[in-house]
Every structure is written in structure tokens, then in C-alpha cells.
C-alpha atoms as a PDB file:
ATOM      1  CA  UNK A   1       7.909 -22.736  -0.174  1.00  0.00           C
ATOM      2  CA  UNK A   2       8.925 -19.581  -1.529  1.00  0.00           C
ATOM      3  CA  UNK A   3       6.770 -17.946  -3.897  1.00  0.00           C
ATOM      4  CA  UNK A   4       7.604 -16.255  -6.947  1.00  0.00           C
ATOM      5  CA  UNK A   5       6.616 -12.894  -8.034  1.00  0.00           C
ATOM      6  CA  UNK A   6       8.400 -12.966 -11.760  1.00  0.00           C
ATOM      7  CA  UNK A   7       8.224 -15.159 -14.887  1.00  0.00           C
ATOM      8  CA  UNK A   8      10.287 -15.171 -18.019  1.00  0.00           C
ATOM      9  CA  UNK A   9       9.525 -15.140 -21.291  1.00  0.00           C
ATOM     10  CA  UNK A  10      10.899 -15.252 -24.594  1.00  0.00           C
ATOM     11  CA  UNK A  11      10.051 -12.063 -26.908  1.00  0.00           C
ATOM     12  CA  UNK A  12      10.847 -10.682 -29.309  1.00  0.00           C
ATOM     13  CA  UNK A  13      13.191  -7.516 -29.997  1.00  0.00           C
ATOM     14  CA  UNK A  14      12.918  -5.036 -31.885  1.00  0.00           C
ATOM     15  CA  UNK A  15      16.165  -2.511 -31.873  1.00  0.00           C
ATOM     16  CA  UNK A  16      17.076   0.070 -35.505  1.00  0.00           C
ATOM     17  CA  UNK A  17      15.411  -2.723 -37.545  1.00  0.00           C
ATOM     18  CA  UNK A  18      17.150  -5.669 -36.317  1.00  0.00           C
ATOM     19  CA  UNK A  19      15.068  -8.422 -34.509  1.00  0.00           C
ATOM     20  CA  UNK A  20      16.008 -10.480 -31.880  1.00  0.00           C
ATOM     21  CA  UNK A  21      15.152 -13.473 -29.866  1.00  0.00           C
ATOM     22  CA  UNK A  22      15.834 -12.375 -25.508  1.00  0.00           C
ATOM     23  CA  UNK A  23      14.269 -13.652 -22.407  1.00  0.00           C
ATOM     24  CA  UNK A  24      12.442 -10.361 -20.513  1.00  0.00           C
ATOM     25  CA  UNK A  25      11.177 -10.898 -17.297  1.00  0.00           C
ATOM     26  CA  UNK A  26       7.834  -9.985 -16.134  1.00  0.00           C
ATOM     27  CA  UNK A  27       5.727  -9.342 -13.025  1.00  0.00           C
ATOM     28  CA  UNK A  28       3.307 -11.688 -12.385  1.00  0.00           C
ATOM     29  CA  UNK A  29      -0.531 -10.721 -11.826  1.00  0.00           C
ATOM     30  CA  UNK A  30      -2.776 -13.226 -10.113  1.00  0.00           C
ATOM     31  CA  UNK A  31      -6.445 -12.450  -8.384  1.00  0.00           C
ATOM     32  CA  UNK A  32      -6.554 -13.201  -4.724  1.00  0.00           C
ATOM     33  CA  UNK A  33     -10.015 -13.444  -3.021  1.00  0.00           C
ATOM     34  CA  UNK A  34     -10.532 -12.547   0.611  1.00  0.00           C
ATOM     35  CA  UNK A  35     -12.272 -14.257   2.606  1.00  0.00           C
ATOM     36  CA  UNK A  36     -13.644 -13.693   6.564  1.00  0.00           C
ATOM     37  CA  UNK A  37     -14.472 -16.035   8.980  1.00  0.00           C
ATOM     38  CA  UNK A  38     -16.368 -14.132  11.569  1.00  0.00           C
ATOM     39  CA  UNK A  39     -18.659 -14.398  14.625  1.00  0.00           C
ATOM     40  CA  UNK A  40     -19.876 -16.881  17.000  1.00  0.00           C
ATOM     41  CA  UNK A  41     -21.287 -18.966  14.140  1.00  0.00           C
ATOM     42  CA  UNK A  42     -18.075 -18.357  12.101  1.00  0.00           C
ATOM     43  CA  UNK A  43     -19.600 -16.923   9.194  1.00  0.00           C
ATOM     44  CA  UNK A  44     -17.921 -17.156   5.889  1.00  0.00           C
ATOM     45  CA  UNK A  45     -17.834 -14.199   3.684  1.00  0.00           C
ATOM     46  CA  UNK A  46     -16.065 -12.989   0.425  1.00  0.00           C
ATOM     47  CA  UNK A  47     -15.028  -9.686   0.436  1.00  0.00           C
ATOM     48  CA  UNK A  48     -12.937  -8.848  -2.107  1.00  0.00           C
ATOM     49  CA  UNK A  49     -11.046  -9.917  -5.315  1.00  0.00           C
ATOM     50  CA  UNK A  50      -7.762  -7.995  -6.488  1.00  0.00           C
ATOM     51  CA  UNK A  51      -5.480  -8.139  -8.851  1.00  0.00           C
ATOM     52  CA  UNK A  52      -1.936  -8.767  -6.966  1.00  0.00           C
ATOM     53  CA  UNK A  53       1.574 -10.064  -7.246  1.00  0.00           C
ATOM     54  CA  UNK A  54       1.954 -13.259  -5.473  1.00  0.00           C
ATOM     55  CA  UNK A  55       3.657 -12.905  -2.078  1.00  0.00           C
ATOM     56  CA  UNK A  56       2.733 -11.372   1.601  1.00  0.00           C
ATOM     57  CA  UNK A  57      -0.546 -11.918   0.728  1.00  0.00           C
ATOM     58  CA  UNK A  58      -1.514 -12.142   4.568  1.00  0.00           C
ATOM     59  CA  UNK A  59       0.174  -8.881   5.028  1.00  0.00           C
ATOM     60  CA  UNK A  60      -1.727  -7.657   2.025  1.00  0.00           C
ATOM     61  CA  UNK A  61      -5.501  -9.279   3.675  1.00  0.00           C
ATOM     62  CA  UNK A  62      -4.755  -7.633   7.041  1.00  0.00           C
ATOM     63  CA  UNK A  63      -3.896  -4.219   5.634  1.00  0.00           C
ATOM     64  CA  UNK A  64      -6.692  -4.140   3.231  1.00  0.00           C
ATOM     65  CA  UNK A  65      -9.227  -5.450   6.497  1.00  0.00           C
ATOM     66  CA  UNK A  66      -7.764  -2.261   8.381  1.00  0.00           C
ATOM     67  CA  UNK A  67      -7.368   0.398   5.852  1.00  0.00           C
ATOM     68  CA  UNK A  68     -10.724  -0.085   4.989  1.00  0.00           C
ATOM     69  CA  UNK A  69     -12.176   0.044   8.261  1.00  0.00           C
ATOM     70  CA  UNK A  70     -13.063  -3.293   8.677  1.00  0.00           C
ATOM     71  CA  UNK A  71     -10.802  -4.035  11.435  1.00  0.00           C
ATOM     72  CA  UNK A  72      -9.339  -1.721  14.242  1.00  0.00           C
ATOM     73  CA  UNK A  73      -6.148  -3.526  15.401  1.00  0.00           C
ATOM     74  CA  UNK A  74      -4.364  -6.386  15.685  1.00  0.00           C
ATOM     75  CA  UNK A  75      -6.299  -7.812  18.378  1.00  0.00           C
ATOM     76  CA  UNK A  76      -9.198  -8.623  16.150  1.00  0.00           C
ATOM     77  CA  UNK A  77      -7.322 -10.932  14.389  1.00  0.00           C
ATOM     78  CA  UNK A  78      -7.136 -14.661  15.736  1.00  0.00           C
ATOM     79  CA  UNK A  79      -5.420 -16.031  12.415  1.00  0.00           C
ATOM     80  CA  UNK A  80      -4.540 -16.114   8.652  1.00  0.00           C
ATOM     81  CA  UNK A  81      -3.674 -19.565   7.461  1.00  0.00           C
ATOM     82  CA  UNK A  82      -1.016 -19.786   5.404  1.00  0.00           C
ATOM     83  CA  UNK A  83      -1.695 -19.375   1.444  1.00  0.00           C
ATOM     84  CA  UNK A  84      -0.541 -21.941  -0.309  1.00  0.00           C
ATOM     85  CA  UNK A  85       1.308 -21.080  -3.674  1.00  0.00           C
ATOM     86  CA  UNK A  86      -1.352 -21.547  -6.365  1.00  0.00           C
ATOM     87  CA  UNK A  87      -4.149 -21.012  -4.290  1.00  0.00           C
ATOM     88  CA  UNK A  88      -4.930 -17.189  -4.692  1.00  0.00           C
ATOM     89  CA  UNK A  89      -7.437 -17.390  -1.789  1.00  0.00           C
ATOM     90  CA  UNK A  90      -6.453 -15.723   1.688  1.00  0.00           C
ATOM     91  CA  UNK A  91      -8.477 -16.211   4.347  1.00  0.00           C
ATOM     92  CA  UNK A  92      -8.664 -13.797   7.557  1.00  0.00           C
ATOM     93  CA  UNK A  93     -10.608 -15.841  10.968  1.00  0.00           C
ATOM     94  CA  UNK A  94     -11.220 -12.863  13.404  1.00  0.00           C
ATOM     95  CA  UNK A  95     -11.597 -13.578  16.795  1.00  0.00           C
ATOM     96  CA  UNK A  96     -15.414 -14.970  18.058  1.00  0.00           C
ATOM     97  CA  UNK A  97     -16.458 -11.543  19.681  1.00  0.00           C
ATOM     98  CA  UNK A  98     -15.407  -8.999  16.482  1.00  0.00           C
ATOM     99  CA  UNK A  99     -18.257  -7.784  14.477  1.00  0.00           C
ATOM    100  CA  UNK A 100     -16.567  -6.887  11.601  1.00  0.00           C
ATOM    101  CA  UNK A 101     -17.283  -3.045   9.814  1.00  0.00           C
ATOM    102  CA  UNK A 102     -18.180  -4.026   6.502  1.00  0.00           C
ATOM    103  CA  UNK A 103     -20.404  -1.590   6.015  1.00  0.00           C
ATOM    104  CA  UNK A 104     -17.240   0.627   5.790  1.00  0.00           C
ATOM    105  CA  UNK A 105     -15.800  -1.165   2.568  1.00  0.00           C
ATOM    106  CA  UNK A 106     -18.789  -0.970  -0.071  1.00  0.00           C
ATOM    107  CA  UNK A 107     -16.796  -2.380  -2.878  1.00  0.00           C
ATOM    108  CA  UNK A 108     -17.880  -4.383  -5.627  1.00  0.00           C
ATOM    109  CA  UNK A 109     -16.844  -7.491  -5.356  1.00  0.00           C
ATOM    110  CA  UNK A 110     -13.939  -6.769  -7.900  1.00  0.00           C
ATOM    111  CA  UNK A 111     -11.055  -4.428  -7.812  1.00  0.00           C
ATOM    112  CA  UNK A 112      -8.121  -4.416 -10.551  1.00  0.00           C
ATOM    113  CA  UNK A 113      -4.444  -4.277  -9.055  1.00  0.00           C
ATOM    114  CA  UNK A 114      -4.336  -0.387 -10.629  1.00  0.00           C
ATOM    115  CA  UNK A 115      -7.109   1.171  -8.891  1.00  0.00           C
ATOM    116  CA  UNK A 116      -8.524  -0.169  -5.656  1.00  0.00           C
ATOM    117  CA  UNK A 117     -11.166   2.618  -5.157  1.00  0.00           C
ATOM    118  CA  UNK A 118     -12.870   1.939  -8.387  1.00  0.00           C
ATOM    119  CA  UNK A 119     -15.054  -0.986  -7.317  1.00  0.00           C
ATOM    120  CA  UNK A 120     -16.527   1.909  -4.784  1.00  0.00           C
ATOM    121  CA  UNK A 121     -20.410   2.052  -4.845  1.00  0.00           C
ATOM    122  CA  UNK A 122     -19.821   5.898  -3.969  1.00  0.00           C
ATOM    123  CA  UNK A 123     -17.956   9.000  -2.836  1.00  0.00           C
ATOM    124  CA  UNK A 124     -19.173   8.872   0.401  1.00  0.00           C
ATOM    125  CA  UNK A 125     -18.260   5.259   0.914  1.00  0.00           C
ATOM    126  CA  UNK A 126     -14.513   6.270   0.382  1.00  0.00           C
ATOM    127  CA  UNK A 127     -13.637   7.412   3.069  1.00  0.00           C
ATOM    128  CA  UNK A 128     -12.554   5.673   6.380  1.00  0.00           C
ATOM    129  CA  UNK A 129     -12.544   7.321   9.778  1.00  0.00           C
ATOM    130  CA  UNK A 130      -8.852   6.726  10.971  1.00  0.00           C
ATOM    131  CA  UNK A 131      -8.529   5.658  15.073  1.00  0.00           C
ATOM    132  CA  UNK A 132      -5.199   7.485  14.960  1.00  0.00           C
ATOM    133  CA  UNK A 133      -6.202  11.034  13.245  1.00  0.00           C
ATOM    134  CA  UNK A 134      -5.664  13.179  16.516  1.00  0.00           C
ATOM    135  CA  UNK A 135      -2.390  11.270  17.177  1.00  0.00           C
ATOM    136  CA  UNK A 136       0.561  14.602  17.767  1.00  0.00           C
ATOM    137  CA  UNK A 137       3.877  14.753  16.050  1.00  0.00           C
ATOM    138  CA  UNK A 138       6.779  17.037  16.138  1.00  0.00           C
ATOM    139  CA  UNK A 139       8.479  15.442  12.778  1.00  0.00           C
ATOM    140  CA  UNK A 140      10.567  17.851  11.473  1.00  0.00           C
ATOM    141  CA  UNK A 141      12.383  16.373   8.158  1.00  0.00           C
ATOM    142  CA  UNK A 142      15.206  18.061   6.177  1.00  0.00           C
ATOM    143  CA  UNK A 143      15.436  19.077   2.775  1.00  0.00           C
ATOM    144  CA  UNK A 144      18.325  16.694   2.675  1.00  0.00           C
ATOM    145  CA  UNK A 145      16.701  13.435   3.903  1.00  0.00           C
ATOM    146  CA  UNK A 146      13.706  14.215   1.513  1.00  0.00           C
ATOM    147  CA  UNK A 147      16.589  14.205  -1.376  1.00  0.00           C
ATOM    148  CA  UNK A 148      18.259  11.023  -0.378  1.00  0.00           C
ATOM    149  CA  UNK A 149      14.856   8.976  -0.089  1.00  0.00           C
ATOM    150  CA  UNK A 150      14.477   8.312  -3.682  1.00  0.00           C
ATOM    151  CA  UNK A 151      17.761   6.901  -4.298  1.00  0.00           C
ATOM    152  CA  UNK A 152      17.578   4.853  -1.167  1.00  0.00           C
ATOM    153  CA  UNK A 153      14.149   3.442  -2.860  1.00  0.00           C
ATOM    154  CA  UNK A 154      15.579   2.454  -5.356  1.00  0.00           C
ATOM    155  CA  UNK A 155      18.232   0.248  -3.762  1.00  0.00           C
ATOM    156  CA  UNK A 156      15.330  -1.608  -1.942  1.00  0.00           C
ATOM    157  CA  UNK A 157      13.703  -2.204  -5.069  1.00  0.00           C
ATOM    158  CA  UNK A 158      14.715  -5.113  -6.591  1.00  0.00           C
ATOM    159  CA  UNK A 159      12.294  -6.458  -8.178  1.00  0.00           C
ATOM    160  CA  UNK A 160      11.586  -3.167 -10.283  1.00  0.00           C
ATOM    161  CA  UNK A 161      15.184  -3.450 -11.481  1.00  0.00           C
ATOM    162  CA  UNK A 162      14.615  -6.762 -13.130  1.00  0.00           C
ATOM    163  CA  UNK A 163      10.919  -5.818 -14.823  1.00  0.00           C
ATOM    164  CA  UNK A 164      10.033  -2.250 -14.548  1.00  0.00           C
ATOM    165  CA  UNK A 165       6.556  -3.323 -13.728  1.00  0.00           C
ATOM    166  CA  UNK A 166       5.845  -3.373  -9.878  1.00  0.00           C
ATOM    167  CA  UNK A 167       4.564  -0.217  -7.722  1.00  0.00           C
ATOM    168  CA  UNK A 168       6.321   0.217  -4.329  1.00  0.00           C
ATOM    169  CA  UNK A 169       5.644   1.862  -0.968  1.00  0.00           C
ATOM    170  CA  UNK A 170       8.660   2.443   1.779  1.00  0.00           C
ATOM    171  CA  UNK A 171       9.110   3.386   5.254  1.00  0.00           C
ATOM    172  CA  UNK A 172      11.620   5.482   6.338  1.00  0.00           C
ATOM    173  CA  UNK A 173      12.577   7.241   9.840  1.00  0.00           C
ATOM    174  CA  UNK A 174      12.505  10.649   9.925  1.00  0.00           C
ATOM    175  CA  UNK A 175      16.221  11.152   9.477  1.00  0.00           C
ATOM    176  CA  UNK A 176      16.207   8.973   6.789  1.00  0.00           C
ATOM    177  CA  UNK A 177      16.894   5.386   7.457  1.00  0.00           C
ATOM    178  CA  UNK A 178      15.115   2.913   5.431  1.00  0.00           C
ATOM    179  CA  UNK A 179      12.852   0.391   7.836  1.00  0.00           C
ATOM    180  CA  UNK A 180      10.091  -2.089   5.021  1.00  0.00           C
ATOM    181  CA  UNK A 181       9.494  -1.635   1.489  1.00  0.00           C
ATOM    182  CA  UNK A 182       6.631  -3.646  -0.218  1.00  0.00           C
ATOM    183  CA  UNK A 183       6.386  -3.859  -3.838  1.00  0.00           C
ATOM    184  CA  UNK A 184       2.696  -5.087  -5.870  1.00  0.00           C
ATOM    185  CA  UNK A 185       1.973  -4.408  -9.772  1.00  0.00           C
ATOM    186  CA  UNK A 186      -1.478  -2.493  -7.924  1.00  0.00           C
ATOM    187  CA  UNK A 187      -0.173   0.637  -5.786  1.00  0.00           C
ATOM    188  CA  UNK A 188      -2.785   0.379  -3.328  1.00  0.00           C
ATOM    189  CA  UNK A 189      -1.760  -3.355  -2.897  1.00  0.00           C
ATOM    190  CA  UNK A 190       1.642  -2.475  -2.248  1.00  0.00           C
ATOM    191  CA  UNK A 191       0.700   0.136   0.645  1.00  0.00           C
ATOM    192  CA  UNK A 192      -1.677  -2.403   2.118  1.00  0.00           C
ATOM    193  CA  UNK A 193       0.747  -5.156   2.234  1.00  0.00           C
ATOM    194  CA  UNK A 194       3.289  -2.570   3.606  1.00  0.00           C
ATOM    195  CA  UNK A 195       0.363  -1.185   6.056  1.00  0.00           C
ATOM    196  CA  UNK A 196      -0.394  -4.828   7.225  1.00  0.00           C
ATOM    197  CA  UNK A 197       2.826  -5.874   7.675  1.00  0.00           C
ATOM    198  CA  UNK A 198       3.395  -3.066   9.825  1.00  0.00           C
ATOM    199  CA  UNK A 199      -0.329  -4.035  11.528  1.00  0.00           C
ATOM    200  CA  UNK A 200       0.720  -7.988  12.126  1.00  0.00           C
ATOM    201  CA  UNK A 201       4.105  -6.689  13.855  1.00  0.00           C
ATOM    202  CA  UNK A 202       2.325  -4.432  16.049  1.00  0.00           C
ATOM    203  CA  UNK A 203       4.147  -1.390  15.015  1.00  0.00           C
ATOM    204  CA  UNK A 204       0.733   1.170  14.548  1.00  0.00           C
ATOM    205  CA  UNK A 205       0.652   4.051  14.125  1.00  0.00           C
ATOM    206  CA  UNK A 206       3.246   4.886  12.115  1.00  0.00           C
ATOM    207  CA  UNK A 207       2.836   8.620  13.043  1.00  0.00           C
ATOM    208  CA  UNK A 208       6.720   8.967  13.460  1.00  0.00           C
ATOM    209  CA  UNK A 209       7.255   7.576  10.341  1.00  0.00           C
ATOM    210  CA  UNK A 210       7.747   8.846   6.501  1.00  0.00           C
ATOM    211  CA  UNK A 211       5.759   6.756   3.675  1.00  0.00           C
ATOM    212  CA  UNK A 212       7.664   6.951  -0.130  1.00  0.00           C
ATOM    213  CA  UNK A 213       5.415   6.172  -2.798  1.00  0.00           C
ATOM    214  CA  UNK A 214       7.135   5.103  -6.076  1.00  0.00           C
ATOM    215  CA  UNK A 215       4.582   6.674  -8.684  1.00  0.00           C
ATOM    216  CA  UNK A 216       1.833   9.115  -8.261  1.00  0.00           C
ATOM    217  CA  UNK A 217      -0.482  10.057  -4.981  1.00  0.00           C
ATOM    218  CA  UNK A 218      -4.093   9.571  -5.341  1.00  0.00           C
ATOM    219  CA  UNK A 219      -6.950   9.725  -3.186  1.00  0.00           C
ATOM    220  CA  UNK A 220      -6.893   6.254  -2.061  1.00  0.00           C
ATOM    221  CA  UNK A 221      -3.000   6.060  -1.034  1.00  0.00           C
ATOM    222  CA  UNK A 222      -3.390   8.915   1.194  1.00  0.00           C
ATOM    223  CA  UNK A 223      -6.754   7.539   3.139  1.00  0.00           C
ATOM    224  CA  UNK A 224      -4.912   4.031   3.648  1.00  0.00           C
ATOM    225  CA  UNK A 225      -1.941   6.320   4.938  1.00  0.00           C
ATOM    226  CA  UNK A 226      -4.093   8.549   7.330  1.00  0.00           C
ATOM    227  CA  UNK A 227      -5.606   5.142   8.784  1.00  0.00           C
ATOM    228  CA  UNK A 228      -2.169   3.746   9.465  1.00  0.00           C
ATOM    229  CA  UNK A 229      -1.668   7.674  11.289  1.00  0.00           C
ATOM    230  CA  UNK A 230       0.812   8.583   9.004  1.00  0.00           C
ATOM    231  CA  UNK A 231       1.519  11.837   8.796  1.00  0.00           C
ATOM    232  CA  UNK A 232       4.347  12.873   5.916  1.00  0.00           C
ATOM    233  CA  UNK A 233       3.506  11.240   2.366  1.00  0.00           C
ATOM    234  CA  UNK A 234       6.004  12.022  -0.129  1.00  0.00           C
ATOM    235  CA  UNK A 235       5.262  10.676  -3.637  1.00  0.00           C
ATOM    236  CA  UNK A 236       7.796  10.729  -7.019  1.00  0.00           C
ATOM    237  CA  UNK A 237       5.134  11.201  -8.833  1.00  0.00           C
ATOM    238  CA  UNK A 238       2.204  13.983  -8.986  1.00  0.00           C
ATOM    239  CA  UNK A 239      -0.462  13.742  -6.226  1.00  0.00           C
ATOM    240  CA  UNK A 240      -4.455  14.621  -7.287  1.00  0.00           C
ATOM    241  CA  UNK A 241      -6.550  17.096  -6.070  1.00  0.00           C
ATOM    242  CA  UNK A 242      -8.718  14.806  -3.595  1.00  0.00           C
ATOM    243  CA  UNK A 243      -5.198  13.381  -2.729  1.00  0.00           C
ATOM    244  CA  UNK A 244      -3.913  17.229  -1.408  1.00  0.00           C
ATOM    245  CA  UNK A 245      -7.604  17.958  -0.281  1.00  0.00           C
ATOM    246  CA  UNK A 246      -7.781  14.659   2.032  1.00  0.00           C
ATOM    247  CA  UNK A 247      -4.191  15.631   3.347  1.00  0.00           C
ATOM    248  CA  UNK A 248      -5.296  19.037   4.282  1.00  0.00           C
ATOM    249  CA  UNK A 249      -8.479  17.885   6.170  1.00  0.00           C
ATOM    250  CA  UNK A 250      -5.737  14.977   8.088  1.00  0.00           C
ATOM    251  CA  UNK A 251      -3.426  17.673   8.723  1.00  0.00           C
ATOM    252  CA  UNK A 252      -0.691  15.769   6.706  1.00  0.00           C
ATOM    253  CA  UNK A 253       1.918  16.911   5.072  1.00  0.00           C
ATOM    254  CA  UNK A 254       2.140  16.184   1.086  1.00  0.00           C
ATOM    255  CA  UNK A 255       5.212  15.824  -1.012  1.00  0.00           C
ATOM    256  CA  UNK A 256       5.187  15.133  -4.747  1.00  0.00           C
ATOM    257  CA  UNK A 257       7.513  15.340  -7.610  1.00  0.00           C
ATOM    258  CA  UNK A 258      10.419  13.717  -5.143  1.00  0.00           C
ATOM    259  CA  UNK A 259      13.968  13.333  -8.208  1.00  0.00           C
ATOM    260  CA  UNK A 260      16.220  14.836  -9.545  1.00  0.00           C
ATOM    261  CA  UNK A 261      17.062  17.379  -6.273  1.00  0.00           C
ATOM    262  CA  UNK A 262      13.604  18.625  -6.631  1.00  0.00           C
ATOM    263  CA  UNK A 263      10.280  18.119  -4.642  1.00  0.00           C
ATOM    264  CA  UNK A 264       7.064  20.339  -4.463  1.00  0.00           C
ATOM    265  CA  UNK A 265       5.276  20.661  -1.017  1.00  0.00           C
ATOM    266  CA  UNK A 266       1.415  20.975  -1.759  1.00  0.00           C
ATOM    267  CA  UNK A 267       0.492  20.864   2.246  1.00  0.00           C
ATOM    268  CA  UNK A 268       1.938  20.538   5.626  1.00  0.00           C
ATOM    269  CA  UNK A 269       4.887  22.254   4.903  1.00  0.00           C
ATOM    270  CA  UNK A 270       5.619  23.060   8.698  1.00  0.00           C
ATOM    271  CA  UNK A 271       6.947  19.366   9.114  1.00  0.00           C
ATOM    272  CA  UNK A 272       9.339  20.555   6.079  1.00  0.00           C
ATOM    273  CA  UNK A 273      12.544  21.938   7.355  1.00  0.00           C
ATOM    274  CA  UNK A 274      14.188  24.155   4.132  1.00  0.00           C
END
């Protein structure tokens, strides 16, 4: 059964004084709680709540699992059970032998779907060591390709078209060619479902691969991409400080500001062909 990630309702318009009835169509937001079945015993722990659009929620529990350090691979993974539409509860069963890291995601138990490092319990639970950080790359990426990335997002992105509401995060090759997009009204959801889609098909690292984010680059997007080992982040919005400081230490390189023709490189520029 498919499930839905939109809802319609009837509003209200308001246009040079004249009010009308129209139907507008909105994202949906729904918590999910994750759950992990673990050990010999097959313990049963909660481990997180988020605010998420419904859909790919098992991509979206095994990317969250690995970006946070609590898993290393596919391997660890016996199953997900499917989630049922209405249920909002995912549930990850590792194999018997996997003692799962959760000392490497000190969250609260509650994150909102607009920033996933919040729930944190401190700075120097943030970050996550990344398996893949001394992976090498010779990615060399045209100012062209950079330019045509954005428009190609857009194309992908349907579901922004029809509310203006959701957050996506895109693959592409490096000369170009689009390969997943995931879309989430949280950002971080949407680069852990793409992450974990990418994790369940066995395709880690993504090292030869460029990530397009479809707002801003914080801290958090950038750790998630240095666990996956990627290596060029380009962002159409601005990227923070910690964001450019955590590329820097990764050696990635950092893109921001990706329209109109226009991009600013804040690090790796070598990767950067001008």
C-alpha cells in the first residue's frame, strides 16, 4: 500500500483584498519512533522519535542507525519489518552477535523534523567517527556540472512543486548525472533516508559521489555526509561555521550559495575545476 506524503485542504485566500475559497496541498508531518531489537536476548529499545514525512521510513531507520554511529554496515542488519501506513513505529532487528554503539547517539529521546542535533546531550556527543574518512578520491568537478545541479534538483523534486514544504538531498555523479533524491519536511531526515537507502543497496561509500542539499548546510548534514564518505557537499543555501569547520577537519570540499550561475567555495576547492 502506497503511502502518502501530502494532504489537501481547503483555505482560505487572500489576494489585493479579495478572498477566496482553494484547495492547497500540504506536507504531511508524523512522529516515527525507532525501535532496536538487539542481542542474544533480543533486547528491545527505543531510540529515537522524529518528526518525518511518511514514506522510506526503513531507509530513513537504517541511515539514522549508521550516521549516528550506531551501526557500521549493512551486515549488522538482519531486518526491518515493513511499516505499516498509520503505524509511525519502525523497527530495526540487528543480527544476534551486533552490540549496537549507542553510546555514540546521546539524544534525547525527541528530535523535531527541523533540527536533528538538538536533542544532543552535548558538543562532544556530536560527532561520529566515520569508517570511511581516509577513503582517496581524485573527483575533479566542473564549474559547469556544479551550475546544472540545481536545475536538475529541481526536476526530481516533485513533491516540492506541489507544497513548497519538503527539504531534499540528491546524488549526483561527478559529471553530473542525477542517481536518488529523497525528500522529508526535516533536512537531516531527508539525508538519512537518502544515506540509508544508499546503505540497504550496498552502495557505501559514496566517496565518488556529489551530495545537493536543497536549503542551507549545517553542522549535522555535513557529519551524516562524512559518515557516508562523501566528499563534495554543495548546498543552495548558506553553510555555518561548524558546517565549513567539520569539512575542513574531513578534508571535504564545501559548496554553498549553488543558483542563479553563482556558487561560493568555502573549502576543498582543489576538487573544484574553474
Amino acid at each position: 500500500m502506497e503511502i502518502s506524503a501530502v494532504t489537501t485542504l481547503t483555505i482560505r485566500k487572500v489576494q489585493a483584498g479579495q478572498v477566496s475559497l482553494s484547495d492547497d496541498v500540504l506536507a504531511i508531518e508524523e512522529p516515527l519512533e525507532l525501535q532496536l531489537v538487539y542481542g542474544a536476548e533480543r533486547k528491545q529499545r527505543n531510540v529515537s522519535v522524529t518528526m518525518r514525512t511518511p514514506g522510506q521510513d526503513e531507509e530513513l531507520a537504517a541511515g539514522f542507525l549508521f550516521t549516528e554511529g550506531i551501526i557500521q554496515s549493512r551486515q549488522e542488519i538482519a531486518s526491518i519489518p515493513q511499516v505499516l501506513p498509520g503505524m509511525n513505529t519502525v523497527q530495526v532487528i540487528l543480527q544476534p552477535a551486533i552490540t549496537p554503539r549507542l553510546q555514540q547517539a546521546d539524544r534525547n529521546f525527541y528530535t523535531t523534523s527541523s533540527c536533528g542535533v538538538c536533542g544532543k546531550a552535548s558538543i562532544d556527543a556530536i560527532k561520529t567517527v566515520t569508517v570511511f574518512n581516509t577513503l582517496p578520491d581524485e573527483l575533479l568537478i566542473t564549474e559547469a556540472v556544479l551550475h546544472g545541479l540545481h536545475a536538475s534538483l529541481l526536476k526530481q523534486q516533485a513533491i516540492f512543486d506541489s507544497t513548497g514544504g519538503l527539504h531534499a538531498s540528491a546524488l549526483f555523479t561527478p559529471d553530473g548525472h542525477f542517481c536518488m533524491l529523497r525528500e522529508d519536511v526535516g533536512r537531516h531526515n531527508a539525508l538519512d533516508k537518502l544515506i540509508g537507502a544508499a546503505l540497504l543497496q550496498d552502495q557505501l561509500p559514496l566517496h565518488n559521489r556529489i551530495l545537493l542539499l536543497s536549503g542551507r548546510a549545517s553542522f549535522e548534514l555535513i557529519q551524516k555526509a562524512a559518515m557516508a564518505g562523501i566528499k563534495v557537499v554543495a548546498a543552495v543555501g548558506a553553510p555555518s561555521s561548524l558546517a565549513v569547520s567539520l569539512a575542513q577537519e574531513y578534508d571535504m570540499t564545501l559548496i554553498g550559495f549553488l543558483r542563479n550561475e553563482r556558487f561560493n567555495i568555502y573549502c576543498g576547492s582543489k576538487r573544484i575545476q574553474l
